[in-house]
C-alpha atoms as a PDB file:
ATOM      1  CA  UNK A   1     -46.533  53.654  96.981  1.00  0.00           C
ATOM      2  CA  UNK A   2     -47.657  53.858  92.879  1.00  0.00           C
ATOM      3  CA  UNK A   3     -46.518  56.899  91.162  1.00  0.00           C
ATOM      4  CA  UNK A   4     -50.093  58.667  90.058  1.00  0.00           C
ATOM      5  CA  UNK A   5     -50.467  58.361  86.575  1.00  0.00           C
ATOM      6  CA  UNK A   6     -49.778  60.889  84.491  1.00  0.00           C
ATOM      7  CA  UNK A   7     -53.239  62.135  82.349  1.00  0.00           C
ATOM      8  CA  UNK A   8     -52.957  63.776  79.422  1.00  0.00           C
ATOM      9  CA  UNK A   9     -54.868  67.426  79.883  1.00  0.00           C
ATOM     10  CA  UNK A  10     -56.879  68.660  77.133  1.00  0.00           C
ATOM     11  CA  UNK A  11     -55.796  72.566  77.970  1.00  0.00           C
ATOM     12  CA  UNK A  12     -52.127  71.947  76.819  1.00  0.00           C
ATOM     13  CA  UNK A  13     -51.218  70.921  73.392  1.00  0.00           C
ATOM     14  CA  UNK A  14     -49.398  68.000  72.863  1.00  0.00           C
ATOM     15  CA  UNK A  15     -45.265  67.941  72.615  1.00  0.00           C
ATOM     16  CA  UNK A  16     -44.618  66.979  69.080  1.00  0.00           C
ATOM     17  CA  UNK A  17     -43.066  63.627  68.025  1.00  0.00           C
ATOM     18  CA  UNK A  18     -39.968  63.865  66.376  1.00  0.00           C
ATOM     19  CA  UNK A  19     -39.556  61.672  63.208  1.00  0.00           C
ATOM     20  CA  UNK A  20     -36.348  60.683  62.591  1.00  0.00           C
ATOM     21  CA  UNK A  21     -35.061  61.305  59.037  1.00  0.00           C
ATOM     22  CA  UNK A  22     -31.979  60.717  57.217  1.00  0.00           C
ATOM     23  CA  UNK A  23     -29.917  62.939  57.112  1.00  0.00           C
ATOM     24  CA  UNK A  24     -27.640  64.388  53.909  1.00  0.00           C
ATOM     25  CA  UNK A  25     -25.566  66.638  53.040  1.00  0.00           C
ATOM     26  CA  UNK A  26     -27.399  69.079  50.853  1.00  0.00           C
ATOM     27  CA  UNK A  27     -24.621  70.396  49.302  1.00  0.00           C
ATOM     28  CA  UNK A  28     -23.063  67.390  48.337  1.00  0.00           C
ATOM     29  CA  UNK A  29     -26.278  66.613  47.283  1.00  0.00           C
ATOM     30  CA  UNK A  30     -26.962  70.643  45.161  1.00  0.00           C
ATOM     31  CA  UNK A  31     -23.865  69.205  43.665  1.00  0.00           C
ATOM     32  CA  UNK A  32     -24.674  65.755  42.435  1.00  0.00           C
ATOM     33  CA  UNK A  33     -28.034  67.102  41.098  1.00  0.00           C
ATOM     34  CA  UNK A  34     -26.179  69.840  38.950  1.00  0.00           C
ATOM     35  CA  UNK A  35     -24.180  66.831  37.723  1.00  0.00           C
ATOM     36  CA  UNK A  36     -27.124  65.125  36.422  1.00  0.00           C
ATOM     37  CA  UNK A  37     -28.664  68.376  34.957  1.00  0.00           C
ATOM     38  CA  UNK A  38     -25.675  69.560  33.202  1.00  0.00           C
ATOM     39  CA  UNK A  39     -25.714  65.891  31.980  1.00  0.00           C
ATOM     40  CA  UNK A  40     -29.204  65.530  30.885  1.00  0.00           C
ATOM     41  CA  UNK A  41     -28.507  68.824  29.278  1.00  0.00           C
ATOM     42  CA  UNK A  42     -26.353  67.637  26.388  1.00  0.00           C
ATOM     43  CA  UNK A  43     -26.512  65.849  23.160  1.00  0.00           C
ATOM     44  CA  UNK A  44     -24.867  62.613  23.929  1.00  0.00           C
ATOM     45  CA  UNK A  45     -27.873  61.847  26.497  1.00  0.00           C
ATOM     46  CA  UNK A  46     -30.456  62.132  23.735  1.00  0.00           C
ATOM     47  CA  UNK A  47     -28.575  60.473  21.711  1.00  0.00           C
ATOM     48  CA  UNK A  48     -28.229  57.390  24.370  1.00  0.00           C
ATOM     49  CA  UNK A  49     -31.893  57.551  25.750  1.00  0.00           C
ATOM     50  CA  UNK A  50     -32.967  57.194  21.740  1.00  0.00           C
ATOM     51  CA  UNK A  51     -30.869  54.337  21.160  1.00  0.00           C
ATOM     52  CA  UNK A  52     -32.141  52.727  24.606  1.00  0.00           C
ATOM     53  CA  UNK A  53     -35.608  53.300  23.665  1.00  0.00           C
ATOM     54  CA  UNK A  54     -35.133  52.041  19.872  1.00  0.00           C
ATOM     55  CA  UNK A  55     -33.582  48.969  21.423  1.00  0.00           C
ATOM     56  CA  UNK A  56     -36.347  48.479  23.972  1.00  0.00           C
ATOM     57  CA  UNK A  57     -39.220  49.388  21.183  1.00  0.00           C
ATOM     58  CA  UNK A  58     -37.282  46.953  19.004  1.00  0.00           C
ATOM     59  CA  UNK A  59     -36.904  44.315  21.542  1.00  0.00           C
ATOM     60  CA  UNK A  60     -40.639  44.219  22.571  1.00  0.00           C
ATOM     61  CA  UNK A  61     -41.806  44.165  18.870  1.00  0.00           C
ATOM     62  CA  UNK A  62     -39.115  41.874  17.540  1.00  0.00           C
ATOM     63  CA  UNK A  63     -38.512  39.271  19.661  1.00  0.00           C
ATOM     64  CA  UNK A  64     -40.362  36.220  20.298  1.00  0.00           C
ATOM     65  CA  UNK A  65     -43.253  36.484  22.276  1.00  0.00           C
ATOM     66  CA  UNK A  66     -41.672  34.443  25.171  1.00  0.00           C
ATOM     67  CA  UNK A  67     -38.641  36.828  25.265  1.00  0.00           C
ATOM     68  CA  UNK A  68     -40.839  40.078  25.335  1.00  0.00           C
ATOM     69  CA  UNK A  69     -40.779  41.495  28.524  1.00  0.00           C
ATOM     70  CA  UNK A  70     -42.987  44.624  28.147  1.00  0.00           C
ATOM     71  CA  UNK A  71     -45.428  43.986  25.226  1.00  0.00           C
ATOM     72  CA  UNK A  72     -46.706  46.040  22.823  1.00  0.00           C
ATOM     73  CA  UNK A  73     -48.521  49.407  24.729  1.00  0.00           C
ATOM     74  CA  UNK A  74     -45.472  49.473  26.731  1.00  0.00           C
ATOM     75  CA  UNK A  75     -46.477  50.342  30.218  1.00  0.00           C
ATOM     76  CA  UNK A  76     -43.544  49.264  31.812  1.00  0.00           C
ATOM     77  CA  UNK A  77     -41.332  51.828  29.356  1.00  0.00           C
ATOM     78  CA  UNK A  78     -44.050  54.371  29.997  1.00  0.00           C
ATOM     79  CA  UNK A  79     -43.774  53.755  33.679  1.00  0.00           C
ATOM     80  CA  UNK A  80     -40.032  54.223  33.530  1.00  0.00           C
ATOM     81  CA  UNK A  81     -39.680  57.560  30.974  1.00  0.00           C
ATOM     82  CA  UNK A  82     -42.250  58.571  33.713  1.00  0.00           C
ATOM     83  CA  UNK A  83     -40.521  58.261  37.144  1.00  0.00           C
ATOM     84  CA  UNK A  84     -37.421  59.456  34.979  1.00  0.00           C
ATOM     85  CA  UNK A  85     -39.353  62.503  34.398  1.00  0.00           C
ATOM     86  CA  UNK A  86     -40.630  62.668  37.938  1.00  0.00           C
ATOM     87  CA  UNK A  87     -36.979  62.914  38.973  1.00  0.00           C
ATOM     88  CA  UNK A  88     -35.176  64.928  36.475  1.00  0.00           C
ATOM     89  CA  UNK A  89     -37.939  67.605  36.833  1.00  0.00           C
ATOM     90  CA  UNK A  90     -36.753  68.416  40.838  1.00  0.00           C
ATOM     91  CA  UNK A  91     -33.292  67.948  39.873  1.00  0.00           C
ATOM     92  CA  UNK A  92     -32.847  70.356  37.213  1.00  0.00           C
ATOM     93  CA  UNK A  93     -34.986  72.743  39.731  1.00  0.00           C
ATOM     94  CA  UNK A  94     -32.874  72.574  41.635  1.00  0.00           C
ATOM     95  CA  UNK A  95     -29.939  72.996  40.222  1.00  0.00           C
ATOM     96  CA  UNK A  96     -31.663  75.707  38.745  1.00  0.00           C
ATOM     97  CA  UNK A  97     -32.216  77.301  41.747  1.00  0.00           C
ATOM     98  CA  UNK A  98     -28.449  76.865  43.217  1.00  0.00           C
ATOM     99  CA  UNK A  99     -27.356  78.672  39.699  1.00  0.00           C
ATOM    100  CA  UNK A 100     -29.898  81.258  40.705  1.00  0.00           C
ATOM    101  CA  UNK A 101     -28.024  81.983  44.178  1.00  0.00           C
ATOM    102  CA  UNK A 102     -24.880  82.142  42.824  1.00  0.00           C
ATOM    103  CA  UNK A 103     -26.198  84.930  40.056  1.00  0.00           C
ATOM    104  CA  UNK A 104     -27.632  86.852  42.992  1.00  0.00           C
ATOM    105  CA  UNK A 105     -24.685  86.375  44.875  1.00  0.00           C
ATOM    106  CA  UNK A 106     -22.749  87.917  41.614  1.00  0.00           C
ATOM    107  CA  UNK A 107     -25.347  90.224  40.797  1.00  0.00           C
ATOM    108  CA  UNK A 108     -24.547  91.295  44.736  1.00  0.00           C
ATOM    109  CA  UNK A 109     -20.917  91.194  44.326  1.00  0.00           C
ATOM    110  CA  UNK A 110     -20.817  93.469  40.905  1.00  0.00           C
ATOM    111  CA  UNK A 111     -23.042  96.218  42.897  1.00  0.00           C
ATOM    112  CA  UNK A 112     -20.974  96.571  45.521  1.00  0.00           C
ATOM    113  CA  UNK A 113     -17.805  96.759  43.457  1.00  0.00           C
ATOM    114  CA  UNK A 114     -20.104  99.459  41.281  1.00  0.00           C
ATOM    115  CA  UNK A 115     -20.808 101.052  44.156  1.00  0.00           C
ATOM    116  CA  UNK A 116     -17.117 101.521  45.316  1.00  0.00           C
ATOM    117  CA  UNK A 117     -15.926 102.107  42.112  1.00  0.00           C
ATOM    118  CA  UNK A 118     -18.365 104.791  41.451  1.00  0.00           C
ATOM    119  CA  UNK A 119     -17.069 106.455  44.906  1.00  0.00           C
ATOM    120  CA  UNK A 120     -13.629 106.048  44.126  1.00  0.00           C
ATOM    121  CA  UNK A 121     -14.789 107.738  40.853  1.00  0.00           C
ATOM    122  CA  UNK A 122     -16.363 110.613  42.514  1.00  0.00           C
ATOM    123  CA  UNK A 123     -13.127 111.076  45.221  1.00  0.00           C
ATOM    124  CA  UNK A 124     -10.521 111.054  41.727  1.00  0.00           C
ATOM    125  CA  UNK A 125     -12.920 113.609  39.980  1.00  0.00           C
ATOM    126  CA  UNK A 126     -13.298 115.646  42.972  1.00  0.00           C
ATOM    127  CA  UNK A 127      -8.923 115.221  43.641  1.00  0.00           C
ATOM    128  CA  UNK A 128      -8.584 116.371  39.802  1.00  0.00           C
ATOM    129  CA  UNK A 129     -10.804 119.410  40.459  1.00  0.00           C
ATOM    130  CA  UNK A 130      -8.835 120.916  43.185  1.00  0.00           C
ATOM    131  CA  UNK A 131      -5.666 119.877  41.379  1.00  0.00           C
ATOM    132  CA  UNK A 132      -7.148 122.377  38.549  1.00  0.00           C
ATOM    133  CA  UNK A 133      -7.767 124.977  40.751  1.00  0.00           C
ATOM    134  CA  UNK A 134      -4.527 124.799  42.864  1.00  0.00           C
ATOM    135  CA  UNK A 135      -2.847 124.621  39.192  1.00  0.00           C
ATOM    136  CA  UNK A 136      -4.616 127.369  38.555  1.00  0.00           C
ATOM    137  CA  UNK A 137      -3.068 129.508  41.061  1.00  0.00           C
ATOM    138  CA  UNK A 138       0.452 128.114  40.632  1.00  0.00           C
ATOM    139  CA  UNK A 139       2.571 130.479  38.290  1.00  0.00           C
ATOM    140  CA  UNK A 140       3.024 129.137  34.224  1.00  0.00           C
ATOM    141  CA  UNK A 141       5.882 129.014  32.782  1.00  0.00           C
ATOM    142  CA  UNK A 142       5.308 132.368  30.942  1.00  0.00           C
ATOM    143  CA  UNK A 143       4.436 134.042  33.881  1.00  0.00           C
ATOM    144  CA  UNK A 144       7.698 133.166  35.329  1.00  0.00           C
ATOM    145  CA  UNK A 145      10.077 134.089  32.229  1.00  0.00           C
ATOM    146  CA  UNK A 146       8.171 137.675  32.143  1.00  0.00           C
ATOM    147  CA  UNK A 147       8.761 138.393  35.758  1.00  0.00           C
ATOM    148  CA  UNK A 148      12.564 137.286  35.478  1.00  0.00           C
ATOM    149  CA  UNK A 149      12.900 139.685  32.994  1.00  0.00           C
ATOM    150  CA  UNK A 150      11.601 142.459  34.702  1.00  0.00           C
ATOM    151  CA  UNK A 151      13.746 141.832  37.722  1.00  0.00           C
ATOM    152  CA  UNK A 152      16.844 141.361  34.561  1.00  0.00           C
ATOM    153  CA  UNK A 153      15.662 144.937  33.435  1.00  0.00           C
ATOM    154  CA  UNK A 154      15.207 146.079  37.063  1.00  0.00           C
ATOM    155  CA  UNK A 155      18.768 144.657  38.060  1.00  0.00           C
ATOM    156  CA  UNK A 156      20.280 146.297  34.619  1.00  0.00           C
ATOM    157  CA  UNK A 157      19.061 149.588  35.851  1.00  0.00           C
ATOM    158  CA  UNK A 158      20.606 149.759  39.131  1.00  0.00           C
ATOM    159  CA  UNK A 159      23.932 148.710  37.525  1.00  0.00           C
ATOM    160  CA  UNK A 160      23.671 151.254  35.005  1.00  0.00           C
ATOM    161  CA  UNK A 161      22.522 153.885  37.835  1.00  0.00           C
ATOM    162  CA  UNK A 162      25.390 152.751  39.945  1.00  0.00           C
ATOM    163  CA  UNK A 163      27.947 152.924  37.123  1.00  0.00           C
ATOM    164  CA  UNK A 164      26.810 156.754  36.592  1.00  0.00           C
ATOM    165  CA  UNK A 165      27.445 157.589  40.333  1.00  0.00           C
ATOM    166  CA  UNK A 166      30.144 155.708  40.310  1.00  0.00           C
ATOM    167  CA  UNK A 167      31.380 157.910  37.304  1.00  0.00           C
ATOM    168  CA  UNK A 168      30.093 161.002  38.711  1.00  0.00           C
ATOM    169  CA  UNK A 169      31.542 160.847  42.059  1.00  0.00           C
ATOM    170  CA  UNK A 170      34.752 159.963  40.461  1.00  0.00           C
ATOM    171  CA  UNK A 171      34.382 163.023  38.158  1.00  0.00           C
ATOM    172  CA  UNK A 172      34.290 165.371  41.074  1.00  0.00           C
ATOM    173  CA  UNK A 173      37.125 163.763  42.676  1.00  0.00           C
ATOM    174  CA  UNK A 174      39.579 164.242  39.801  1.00  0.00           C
ATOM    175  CA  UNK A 175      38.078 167.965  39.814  1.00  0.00           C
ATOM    176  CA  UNK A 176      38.862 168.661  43.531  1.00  0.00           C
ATOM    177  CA  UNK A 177      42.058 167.291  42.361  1.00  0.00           C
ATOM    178  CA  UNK A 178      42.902 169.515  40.144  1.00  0.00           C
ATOM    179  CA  UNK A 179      41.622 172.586  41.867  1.00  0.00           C
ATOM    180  CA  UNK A 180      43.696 171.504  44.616  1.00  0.00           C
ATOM    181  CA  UNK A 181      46.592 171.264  42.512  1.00  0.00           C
ATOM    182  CA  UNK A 182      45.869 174.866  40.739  1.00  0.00           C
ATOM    183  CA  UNK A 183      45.347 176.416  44.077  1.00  0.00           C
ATOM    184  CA  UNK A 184      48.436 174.784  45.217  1.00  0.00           C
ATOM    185  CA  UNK A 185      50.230 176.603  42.518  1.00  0.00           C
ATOM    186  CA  UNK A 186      48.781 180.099  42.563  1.00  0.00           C
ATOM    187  CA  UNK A 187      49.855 180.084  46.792  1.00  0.00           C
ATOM    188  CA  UNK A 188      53.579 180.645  47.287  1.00  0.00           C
ATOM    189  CA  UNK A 189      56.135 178.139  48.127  1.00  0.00           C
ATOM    190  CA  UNK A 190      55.619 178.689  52.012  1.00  0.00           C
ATOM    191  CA  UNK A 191      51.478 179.216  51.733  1.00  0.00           C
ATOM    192  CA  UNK A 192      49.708 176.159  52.926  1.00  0.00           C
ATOM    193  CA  UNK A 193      46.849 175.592  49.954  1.00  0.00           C
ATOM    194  CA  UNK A 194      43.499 175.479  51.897  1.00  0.00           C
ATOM    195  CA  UNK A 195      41.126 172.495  51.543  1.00  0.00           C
ATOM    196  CA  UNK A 196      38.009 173.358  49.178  1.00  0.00           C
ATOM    197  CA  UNK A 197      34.920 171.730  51.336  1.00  0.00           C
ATOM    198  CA  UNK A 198      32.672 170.114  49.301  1.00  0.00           C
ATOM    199  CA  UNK A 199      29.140 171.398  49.241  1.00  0.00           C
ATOM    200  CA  UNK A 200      27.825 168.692  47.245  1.00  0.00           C
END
């Protein structure tokens, strides 16, 4: 049995048919386009495009008549300076436009690295302000030599203090001594001289 045949309805739209282009590679091609417009950019291709168009205006006006092969109003060099035109415009657009997306790119690139610098900025300036303030605190130099010399003085003091206790207590020895010694002699030879206790 026949397949039914397959109507097209009018309440769905249509698929799309797919055209079948060439394909490229459009950076290859970005690249051969900023080749042309950094070339058409220079001296040397004014220079050349004059000279061919002298020798083409000379040609055409020059030659005999049956060697001319665009006379004089020049519509086929018009035609070509034209589709020249036609092309370089688009090409230098778009190299144009590639230069632009790299500058954005950079432009991009050189805020970020602002950006972090600024914060790095920011972090060393708040580092070097608590650095102040803990340096600050810290003892100077100055501070330091005048409290060594008060603990000099200090330790000079209780030398000199111990020396005169030192001197004193000896003092009172040598005077026990001796009163010893002159009570020894005023008691007779079989008297036992009595200890003086010291009250100190």
């Amino acid at each position: 049995m026949a397949e039914p045949r397959r109507t097209e309805r009018l309440d769905q739209p249509r698929e799309p048919r797919r055209v079948n282009l060439p394909r490229f590679d459009p950076e290859a091609f970005g690249r051969w386009s900023e080749t042309i417009a950094r070339n058409m950019g220079t001296a040397k291709f004014i220079v050349y495009m004059t000279l061919v168009i002298g020798a083409w205006l000379g040609w055409n006006t020059l030659a005999p008549p049956n060697l001319r092969f665009d006379p004089y109003t020049f519509t086929f060099l018009t035609l070509i300076l034209s589709l020249q035109a036609s092309y370089a415009a688009p090409l230098i657009l778009l190299a144009q436009n590639r230069q632009a997306d790299r500058d954005r790119l950079a432009m991009e690139e050189d805020r970020r690295r602002a950006a972090m610098q600024k914060a790095d900025t920011e972090y060393l300036s708040r580092e070097i302000a608590s650095l102040r303030i803990a340096v600050g605190e810290v003892a100077t130099r100055d501070f330091i030599r005048s409290e060594l010399a008060r603990l000099a003085e200090e330790l000079d003091e209780q030398a000199q203090r111990r020396i005169r206790l030192e001197l004193k207590r000896q003092r009172k020895e040598l005077e026990r001594a001796g009163r010893r010694a002159v009570d020894g002699a005023a008691a007779g030879p079989g008297e036992e001289p009595h200890d003086d206790v010291d009250t100190d």
